[in-house]
PDBML (XML) file of the C-alpha atoms, coordinates in Angstrom:
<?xml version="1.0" encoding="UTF-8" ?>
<PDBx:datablock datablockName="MODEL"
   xmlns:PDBx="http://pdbml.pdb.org/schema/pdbx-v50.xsd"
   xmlns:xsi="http://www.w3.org/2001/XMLSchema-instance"
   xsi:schemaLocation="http://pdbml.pdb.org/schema/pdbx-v50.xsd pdbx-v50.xsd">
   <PDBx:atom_siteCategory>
      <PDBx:atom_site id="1">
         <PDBx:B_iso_or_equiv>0.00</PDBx:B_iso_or_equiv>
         <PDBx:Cartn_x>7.004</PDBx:Cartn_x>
         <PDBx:Cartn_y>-5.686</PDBx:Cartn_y>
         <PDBx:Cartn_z>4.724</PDBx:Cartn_z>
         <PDBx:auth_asym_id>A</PDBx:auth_asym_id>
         <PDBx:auth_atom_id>CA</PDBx:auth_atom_id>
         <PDBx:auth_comp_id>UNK</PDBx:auth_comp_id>
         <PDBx:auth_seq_id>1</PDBx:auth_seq_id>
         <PDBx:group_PDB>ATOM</PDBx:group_PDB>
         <PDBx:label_alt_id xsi:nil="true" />
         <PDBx:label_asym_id>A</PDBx:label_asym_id>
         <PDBx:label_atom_id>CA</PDBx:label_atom_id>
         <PDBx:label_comp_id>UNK</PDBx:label_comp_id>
         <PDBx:label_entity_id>1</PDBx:label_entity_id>
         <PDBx:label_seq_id>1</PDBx:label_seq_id>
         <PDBx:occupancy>1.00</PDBx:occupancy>
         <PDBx:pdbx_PDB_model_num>1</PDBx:pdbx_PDB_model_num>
         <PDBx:type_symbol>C</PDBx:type_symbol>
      </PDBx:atom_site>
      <PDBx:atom_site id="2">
         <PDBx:B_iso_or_equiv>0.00</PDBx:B_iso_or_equiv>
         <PDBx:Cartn_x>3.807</PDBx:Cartn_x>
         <PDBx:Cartn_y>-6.948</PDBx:Cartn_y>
         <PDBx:Cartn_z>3.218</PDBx:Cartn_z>
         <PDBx:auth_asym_id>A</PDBx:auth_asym_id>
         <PDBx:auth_atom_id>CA</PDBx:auth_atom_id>
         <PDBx:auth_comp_id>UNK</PDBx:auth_comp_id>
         <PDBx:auth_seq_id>2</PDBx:auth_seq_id>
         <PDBx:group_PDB>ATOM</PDBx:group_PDB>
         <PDBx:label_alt_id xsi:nil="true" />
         <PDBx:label_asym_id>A</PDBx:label_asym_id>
         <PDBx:label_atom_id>CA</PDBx:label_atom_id>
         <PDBx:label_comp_id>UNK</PDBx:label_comp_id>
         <PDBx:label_entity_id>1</PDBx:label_entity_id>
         <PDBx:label_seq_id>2</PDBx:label_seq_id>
         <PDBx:occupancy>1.00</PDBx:occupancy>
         <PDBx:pdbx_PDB_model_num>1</PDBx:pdbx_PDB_model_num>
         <PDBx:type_symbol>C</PDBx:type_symbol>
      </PDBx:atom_site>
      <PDBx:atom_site id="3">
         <PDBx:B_iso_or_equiv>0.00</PDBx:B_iso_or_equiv>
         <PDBx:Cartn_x>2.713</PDBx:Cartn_x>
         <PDBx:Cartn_y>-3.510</PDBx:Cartn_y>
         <PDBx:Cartn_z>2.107</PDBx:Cartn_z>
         <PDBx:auth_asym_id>A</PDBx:auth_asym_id>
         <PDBx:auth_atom_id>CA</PDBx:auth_atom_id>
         <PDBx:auth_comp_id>UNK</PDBx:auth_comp_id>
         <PDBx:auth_seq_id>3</PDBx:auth_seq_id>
         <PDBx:group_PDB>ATOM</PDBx:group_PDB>
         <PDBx:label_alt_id xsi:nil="true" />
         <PDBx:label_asym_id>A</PDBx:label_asym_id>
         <PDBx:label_atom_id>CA</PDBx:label_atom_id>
         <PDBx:label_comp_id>UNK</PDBx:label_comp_id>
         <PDBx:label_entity_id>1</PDBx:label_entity_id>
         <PDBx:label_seq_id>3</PDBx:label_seq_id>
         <PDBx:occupancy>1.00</PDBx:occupancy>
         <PDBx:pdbx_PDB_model_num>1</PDBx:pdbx_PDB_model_num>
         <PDBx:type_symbol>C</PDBx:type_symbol>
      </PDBx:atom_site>
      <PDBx:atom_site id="4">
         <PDBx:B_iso_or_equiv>0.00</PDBx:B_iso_or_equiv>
         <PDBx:Cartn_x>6.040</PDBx:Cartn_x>
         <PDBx:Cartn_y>-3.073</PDBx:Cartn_y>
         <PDBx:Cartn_z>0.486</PDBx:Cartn_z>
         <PDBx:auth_asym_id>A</PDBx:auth_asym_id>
         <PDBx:auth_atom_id>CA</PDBx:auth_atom_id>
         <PDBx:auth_comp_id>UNK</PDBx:auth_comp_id>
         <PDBx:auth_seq_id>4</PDBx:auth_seq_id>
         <PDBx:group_PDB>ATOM</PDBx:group_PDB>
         <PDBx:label_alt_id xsi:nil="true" />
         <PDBx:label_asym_id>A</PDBx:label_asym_id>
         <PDBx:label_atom_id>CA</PDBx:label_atom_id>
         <PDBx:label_comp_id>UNK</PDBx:label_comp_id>
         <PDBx:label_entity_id>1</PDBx:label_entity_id>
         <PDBx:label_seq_id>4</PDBx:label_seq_id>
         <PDBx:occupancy>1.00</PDBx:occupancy>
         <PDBx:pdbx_PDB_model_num>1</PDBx:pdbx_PDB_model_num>
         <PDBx:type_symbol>C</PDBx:type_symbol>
      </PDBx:atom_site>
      <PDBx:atom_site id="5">
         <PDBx:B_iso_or_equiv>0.00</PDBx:B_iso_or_equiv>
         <PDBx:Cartn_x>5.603</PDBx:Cartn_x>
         <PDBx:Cartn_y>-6.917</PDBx:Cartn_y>
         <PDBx:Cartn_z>-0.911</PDBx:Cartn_z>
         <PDBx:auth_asym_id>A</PDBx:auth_asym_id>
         <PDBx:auth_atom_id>CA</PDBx:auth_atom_id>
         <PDBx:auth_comp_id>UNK</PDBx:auth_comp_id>
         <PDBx:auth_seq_id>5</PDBx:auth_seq_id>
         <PDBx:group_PDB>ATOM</PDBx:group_PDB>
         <PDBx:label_alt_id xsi:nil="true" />
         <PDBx:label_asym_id>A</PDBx:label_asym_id>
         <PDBx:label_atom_id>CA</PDBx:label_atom_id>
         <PDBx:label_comp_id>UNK</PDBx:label_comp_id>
         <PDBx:label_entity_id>1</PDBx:label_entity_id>
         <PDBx:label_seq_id>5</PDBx:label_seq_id>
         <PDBx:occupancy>1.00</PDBx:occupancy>
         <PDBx:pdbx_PDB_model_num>1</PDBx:pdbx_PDB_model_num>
         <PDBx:type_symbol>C</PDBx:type_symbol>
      </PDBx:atom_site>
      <PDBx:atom_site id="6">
         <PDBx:B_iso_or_equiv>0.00</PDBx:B_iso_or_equiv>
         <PDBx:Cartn_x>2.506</PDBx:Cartn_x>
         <PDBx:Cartn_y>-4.513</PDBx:Cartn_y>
         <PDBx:Cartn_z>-2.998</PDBx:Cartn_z>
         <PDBx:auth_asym_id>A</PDBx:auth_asym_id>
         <PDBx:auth_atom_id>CA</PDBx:auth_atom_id>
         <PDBx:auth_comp_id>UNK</PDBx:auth_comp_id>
         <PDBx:auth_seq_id>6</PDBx:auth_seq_id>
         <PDBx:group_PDB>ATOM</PDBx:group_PDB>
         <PDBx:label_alt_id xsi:nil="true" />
         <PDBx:label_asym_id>A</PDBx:label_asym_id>
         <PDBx:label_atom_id>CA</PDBx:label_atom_id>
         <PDBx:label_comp_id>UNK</PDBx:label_comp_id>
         <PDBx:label_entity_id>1</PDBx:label_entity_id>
         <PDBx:label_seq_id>6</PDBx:label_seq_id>
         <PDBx:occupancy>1.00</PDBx:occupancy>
         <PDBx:pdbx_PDB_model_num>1</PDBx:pdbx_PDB_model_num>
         <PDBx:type_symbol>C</PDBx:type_symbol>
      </PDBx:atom_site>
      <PDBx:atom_site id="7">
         <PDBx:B_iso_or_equiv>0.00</PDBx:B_iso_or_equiv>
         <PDBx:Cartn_x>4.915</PDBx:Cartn_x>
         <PDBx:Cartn_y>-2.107</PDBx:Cartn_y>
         <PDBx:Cartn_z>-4.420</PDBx:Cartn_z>
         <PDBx:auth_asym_id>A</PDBx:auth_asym_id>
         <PDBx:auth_atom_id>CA</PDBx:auth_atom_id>
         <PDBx:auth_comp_id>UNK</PDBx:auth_comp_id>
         <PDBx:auth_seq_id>7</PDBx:auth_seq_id>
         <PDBx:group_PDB>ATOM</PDBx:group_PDB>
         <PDBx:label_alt_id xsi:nil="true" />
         <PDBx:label_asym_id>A</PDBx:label_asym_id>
         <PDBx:label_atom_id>CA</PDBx:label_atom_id>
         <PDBx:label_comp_id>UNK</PDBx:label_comp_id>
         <PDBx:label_entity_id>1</PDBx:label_entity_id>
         <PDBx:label_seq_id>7</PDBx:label_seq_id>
         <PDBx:occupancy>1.00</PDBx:occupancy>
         <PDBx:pdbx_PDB_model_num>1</PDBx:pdbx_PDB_model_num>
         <PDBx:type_symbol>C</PDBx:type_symbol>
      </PDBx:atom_site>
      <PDBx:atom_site id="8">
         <PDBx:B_iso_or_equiv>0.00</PDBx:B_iso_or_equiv>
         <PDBx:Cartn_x>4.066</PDBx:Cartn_x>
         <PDBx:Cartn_y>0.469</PDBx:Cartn_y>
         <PDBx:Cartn_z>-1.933</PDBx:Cartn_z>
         <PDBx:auth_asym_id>A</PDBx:auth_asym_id>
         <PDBx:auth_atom_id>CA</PDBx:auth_atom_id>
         <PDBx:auth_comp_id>UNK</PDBx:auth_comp_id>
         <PDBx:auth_seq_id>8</PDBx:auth_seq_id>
         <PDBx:group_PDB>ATOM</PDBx:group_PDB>
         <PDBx:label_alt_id xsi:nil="true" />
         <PDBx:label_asym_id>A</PDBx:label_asym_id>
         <PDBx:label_atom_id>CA</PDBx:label_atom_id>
         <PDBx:label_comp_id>UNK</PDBx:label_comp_id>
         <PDBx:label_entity_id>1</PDBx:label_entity_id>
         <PDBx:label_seq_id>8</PDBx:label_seq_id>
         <PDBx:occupancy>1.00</PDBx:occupancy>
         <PDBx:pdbx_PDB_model_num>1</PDBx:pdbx_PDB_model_num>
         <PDBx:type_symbol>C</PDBx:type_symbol>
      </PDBx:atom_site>
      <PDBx:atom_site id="9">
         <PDBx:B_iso_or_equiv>0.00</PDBx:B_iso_or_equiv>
         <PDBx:Cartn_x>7.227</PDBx:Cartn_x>
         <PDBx:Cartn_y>1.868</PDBx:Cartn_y>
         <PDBx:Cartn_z>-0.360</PDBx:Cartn_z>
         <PDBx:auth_asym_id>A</PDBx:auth_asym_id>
         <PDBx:auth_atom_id>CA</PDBx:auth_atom_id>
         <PDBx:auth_comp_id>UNK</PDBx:auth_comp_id>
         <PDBx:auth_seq_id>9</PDBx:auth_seq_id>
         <PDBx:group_PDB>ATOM</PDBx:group_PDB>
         <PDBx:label_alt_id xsi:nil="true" />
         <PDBx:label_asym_id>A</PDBx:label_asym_id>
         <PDBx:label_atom_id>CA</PDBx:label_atom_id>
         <PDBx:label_comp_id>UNK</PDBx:label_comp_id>
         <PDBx:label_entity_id>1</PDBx:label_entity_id>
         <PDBx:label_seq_id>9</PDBx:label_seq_id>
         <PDBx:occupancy>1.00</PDBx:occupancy>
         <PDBx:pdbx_PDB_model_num>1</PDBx:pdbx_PDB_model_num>
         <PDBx:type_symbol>C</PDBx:type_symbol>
      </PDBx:atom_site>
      <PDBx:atom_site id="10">
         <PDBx:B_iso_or_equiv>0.00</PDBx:B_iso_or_equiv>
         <PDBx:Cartn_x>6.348</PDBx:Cartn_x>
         <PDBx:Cartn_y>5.347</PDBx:Cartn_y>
         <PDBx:Cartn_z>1.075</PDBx:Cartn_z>
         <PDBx:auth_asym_id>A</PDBx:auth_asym_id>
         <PDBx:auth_atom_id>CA</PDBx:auth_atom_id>
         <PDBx:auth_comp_id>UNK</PDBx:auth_comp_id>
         <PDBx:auth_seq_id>10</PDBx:auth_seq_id>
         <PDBx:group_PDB>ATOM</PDBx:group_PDB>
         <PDBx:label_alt_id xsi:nil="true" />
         <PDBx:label_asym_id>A</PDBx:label_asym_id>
         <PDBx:label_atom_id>CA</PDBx:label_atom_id>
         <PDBx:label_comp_id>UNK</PDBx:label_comp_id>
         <PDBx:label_entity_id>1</PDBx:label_entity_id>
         <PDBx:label_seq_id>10</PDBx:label_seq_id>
         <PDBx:occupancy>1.00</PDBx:occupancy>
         <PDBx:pdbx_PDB_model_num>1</PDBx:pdbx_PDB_model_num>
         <PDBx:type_symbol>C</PDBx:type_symbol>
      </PDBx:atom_site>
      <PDBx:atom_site id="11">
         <PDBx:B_iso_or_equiv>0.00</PDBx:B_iso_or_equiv>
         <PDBx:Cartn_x>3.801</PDBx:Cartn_x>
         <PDBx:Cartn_y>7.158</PDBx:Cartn_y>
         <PDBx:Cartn_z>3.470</PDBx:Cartn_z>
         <PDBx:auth_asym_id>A</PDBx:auth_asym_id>
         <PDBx:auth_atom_id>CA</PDBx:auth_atom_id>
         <PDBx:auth_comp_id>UNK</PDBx:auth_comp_id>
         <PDBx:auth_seq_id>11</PDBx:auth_seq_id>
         <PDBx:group_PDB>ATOM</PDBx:group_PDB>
         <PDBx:label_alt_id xsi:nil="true" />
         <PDBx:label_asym_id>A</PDBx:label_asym_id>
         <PDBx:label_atom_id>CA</PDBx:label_atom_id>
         <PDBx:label_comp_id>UNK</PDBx:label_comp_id>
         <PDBx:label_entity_id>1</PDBx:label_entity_id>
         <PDBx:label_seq_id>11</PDBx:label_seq_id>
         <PDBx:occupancy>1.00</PDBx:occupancy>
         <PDBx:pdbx_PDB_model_num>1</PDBx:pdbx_PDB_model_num>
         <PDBx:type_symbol>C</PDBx:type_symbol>
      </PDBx:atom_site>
      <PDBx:atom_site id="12">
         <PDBx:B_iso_or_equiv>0.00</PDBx:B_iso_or_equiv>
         <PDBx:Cartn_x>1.987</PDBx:Cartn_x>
         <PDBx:Cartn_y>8.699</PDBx:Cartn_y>
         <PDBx:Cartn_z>0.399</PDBx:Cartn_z>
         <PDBx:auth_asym_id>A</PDBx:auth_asym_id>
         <PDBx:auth_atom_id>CA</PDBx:auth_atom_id>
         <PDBx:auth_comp_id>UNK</PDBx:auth_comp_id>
         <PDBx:auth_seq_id>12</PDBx:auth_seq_id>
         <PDBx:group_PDB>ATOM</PDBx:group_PDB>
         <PDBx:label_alt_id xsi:nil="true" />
         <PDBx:label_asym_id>A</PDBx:label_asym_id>
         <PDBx:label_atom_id>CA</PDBx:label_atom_id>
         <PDBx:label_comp_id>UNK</PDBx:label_comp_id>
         <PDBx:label_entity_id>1</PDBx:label_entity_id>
         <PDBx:label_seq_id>12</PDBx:label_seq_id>
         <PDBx:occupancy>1.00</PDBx:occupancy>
         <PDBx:pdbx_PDB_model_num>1</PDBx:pdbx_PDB_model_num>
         <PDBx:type_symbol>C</PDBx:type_symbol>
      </PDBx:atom_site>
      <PDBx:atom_site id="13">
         <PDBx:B_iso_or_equiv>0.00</PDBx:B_iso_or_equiv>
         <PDBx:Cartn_x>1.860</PDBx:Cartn_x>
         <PDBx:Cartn_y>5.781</PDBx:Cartn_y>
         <PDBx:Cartn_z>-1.322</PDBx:Cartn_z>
         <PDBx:auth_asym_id>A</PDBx:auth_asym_id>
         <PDBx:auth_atom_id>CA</PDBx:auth_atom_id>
         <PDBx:auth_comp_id>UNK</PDBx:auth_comp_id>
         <PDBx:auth_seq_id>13</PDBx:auth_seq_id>
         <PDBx:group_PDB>ATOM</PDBx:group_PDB>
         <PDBx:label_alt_id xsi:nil="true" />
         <PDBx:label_asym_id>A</PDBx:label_asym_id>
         <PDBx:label_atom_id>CA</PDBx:label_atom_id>
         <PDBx:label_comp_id>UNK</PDBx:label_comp_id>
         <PDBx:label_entity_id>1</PDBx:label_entity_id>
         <PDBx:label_seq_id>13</PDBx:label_seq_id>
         <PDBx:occupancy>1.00</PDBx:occupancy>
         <PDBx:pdbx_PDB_model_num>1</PDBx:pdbx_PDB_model_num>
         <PDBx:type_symbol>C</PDBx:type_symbol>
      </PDBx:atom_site>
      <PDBx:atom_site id="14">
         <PDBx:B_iso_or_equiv>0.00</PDBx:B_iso_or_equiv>
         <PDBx:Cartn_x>0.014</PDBx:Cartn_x>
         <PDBx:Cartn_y>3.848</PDBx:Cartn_y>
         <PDBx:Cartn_z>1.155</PDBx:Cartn_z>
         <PDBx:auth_asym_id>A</PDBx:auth_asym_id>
         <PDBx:auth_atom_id>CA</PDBx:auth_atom_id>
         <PDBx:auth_comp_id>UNK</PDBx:auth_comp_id>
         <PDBx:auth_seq_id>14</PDBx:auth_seq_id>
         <PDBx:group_PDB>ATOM</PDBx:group_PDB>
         <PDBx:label_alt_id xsi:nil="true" />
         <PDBx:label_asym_id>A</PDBx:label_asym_id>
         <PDBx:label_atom_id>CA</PDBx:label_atom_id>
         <PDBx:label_comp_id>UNK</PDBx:label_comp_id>
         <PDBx:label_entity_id>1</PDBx:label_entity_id>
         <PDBx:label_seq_id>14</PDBx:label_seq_id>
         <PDBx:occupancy>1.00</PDBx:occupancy>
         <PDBx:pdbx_PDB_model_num>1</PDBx:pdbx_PDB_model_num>
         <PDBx:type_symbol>C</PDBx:type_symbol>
      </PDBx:atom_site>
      <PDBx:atom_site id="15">
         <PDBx:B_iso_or_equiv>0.00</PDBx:B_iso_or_equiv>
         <PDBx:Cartn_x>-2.312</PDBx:Cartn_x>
         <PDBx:Cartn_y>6.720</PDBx:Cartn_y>
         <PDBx:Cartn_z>1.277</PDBx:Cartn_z>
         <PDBx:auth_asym_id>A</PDBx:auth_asym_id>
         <PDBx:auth_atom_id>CA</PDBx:auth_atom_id>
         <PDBx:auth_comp_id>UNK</PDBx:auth_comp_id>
         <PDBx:auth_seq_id>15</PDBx:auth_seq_id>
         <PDBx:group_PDB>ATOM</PDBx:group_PDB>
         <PDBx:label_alt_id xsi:nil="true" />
         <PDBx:label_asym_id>A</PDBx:label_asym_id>
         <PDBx:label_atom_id>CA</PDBx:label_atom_id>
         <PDBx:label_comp_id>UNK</PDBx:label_comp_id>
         <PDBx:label_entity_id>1</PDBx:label_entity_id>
         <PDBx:label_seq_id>15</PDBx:label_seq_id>
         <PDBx:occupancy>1.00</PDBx:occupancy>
         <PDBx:pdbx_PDB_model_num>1</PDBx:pdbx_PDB_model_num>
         <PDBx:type_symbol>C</PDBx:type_symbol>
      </PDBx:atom_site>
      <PDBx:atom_site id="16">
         <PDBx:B_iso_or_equiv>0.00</PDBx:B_iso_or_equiv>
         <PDBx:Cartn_x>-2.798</PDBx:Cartn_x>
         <PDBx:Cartn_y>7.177</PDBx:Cartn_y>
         <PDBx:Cartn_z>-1.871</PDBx:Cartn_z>
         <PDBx:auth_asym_id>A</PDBx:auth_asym_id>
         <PDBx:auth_atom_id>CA</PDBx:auth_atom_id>
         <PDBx:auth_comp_id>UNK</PDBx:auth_comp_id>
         <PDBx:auth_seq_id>16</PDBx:auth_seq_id>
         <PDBx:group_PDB>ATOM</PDBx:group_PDB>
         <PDBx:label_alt_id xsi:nil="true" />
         <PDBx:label_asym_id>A</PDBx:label_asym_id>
         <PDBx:label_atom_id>CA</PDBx:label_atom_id>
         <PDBx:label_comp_id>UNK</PDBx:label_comp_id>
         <PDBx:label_entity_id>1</PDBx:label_entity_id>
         <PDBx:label_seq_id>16</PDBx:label_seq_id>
         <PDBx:occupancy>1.00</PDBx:occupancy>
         <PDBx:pdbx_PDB_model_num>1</PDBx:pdbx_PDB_model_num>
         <PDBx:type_symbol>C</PDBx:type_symbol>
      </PDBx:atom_site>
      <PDBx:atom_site id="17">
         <PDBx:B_iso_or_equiv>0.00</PDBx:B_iso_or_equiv>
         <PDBx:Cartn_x>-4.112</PDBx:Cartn_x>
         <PDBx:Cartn_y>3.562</PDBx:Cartn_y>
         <PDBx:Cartn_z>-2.729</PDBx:Cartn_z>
         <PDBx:auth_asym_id>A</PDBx:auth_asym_id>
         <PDBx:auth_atom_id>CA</PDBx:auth_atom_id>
         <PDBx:auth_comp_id>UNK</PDBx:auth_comp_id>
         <PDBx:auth_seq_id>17</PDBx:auth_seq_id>
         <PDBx:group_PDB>ATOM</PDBx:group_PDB>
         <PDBx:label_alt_id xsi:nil="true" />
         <PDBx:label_asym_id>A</PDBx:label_asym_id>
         <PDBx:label_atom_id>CA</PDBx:label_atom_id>
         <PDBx:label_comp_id>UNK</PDBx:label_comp_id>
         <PDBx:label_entity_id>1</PDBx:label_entity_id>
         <PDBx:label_seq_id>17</PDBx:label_seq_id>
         <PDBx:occupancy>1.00</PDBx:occupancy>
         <PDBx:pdbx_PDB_model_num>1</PDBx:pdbx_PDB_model_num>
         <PDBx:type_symbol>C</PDBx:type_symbol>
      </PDBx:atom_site>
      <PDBx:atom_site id="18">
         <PDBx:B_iso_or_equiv>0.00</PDBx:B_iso_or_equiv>
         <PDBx:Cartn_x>-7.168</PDBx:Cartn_x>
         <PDBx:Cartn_y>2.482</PDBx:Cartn_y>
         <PDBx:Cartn_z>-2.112</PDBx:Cartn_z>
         <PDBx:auth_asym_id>A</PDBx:auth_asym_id>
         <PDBx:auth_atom_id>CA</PDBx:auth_atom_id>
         <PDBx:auth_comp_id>UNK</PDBx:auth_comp_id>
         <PDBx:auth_seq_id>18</PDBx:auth_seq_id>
         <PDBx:group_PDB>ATOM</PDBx:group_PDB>
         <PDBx:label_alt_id xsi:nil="true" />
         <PDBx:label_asym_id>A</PDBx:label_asym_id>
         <PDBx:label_atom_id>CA</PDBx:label_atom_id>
         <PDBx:label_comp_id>UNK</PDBx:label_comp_id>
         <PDBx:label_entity_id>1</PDBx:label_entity_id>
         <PDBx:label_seq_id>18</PDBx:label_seq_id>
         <PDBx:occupancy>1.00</PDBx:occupancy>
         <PDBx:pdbx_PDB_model_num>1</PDBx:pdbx_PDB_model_num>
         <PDBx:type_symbol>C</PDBx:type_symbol>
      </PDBx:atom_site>
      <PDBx:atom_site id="19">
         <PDBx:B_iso_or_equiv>0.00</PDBx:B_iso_or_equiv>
         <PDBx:Cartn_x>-8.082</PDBx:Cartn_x>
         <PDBx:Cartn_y>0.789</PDBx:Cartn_y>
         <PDBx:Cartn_z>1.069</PDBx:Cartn_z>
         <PDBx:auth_asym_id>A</PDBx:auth_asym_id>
         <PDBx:auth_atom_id>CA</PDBx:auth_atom_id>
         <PDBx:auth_comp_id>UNK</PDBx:auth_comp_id>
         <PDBx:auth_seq_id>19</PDBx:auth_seq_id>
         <PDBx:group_PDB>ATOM</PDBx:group_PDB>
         <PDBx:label_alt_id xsi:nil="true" />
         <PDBx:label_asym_id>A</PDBx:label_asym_id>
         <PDBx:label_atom_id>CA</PDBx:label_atom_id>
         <PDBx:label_comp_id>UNK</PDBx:label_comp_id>
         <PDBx:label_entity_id>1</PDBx:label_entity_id>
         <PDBx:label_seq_id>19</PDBx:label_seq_id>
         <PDBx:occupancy>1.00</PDBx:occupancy>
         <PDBx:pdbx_PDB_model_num>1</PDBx:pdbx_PDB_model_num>
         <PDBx:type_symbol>C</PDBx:type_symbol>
      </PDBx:atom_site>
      <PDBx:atom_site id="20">
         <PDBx:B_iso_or_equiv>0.00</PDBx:B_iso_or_equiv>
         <PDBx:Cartn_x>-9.682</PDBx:Cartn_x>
         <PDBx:Cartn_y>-2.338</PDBx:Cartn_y>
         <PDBx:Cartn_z>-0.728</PDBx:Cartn_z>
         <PDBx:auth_asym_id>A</PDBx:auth_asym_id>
         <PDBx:auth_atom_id>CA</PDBx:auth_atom_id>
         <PDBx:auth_comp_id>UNK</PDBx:auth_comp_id>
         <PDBx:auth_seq_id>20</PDBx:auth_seq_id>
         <PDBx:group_PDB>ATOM</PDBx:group_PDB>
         <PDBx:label_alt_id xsi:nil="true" />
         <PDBx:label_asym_id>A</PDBx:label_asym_id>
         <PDBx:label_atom_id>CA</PDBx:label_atom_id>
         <PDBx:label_comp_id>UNK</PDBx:label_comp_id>
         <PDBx:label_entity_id>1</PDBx:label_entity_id>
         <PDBx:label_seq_id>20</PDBx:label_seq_id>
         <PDBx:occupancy>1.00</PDBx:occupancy>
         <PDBx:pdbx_PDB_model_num>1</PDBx:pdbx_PDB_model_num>
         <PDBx:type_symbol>C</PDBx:type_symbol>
      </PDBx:atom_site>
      <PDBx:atom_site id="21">
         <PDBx:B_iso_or_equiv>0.00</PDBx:B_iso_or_equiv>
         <PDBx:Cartn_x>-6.210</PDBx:Cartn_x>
         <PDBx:Cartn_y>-3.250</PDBx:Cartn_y>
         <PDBx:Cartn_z>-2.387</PDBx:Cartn_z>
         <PDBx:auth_asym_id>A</PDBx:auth_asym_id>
         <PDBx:auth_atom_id>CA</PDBx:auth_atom_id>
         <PDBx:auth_comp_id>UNK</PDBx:auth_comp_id>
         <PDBx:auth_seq_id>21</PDBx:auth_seq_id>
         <PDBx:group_PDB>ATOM</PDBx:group_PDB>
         <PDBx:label_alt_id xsi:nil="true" />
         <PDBx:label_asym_id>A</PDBx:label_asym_id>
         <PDBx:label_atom_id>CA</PDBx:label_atom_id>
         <PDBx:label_comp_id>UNK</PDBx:label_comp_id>
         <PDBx:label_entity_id>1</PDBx:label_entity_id>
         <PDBx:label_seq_id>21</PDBx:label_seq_id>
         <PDBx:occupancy>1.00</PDBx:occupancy>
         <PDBx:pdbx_PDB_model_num>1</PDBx:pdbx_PDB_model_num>
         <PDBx:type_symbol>C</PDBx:type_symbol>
      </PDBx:atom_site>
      <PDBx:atom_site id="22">
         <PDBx:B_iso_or_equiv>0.00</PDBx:B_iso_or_equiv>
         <PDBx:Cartn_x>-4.273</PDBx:Cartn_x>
         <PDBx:Cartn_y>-2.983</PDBx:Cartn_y>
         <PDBx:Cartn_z>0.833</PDBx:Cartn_z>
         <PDBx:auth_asym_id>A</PDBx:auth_asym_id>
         <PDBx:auth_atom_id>CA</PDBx:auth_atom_id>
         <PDBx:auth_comp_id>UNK</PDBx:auth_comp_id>
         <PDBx:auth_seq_id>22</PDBx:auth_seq_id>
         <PDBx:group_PDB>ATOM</PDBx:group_PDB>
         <PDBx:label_alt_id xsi:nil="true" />
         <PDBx:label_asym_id>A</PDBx:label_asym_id>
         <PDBx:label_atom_id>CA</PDBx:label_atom_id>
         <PDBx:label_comp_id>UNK</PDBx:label_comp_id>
         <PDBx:label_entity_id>1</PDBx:label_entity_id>
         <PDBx:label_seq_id>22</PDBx:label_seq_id>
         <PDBx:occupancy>1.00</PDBx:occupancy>
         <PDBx:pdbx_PDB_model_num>1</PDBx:pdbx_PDB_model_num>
         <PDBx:type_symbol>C</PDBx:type_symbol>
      </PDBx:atom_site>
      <PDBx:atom_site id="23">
         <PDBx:B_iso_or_equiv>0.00</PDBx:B_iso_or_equiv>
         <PDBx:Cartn_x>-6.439</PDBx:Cartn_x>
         <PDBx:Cartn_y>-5.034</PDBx:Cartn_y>
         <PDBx:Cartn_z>2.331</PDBx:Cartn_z>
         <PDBx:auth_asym_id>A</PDBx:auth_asym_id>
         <PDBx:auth_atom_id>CA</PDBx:auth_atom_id>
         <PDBx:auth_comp_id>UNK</PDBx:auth_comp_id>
         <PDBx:auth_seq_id>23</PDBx:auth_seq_id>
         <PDBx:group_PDB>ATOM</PDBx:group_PDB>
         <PDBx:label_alt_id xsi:nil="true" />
         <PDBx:label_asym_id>A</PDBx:label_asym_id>
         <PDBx:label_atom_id>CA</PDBx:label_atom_id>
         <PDBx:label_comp_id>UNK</PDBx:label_comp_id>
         <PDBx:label_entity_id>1</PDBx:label_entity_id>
         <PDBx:label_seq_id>23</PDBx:label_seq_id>
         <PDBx:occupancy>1.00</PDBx:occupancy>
         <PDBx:pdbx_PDB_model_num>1</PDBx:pdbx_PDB_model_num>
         <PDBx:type_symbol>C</PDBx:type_symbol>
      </PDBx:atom_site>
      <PDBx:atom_site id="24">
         <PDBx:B_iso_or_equiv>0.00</PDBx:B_iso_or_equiv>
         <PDBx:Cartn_x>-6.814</PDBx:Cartn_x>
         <PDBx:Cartn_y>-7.541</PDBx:Cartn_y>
         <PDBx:Cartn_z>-0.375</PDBx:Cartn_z>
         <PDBx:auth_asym_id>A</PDBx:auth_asym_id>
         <PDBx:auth_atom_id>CA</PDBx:auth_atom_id>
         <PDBx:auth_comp_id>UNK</PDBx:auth_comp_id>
         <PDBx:auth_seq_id>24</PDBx:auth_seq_id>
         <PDBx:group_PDB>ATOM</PDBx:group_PDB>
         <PDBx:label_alt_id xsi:nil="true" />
         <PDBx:label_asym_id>A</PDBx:label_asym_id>
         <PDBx:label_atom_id>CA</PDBx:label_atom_id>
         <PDBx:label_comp_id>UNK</PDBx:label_comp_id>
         <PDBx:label_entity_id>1</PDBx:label_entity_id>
         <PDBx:label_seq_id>24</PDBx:label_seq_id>
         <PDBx:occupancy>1.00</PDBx:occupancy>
         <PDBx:pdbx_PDB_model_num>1</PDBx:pdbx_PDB_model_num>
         <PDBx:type_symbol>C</PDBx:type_symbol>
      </PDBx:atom_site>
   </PDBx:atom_siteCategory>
</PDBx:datablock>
C-alpha cells in the first residue's frame, strides 16, 4: 500500500524507480 500511495502499481514499476525515492 505505501508503494502504491507513490504511484507505483506494478512489479516493473517498483523496479524501475530508483531505490532513493522508494525509500524516501
Amino acid at each position: 500500500d505505501s508503494i502504491k500511495a507513490i504511484g507505483l502499481d506494478t512489479a516493473k514499476a517498483v523496479i524501475n524507480a530508483p531505490r532513493e525515492m522508494l525509500v524516501e
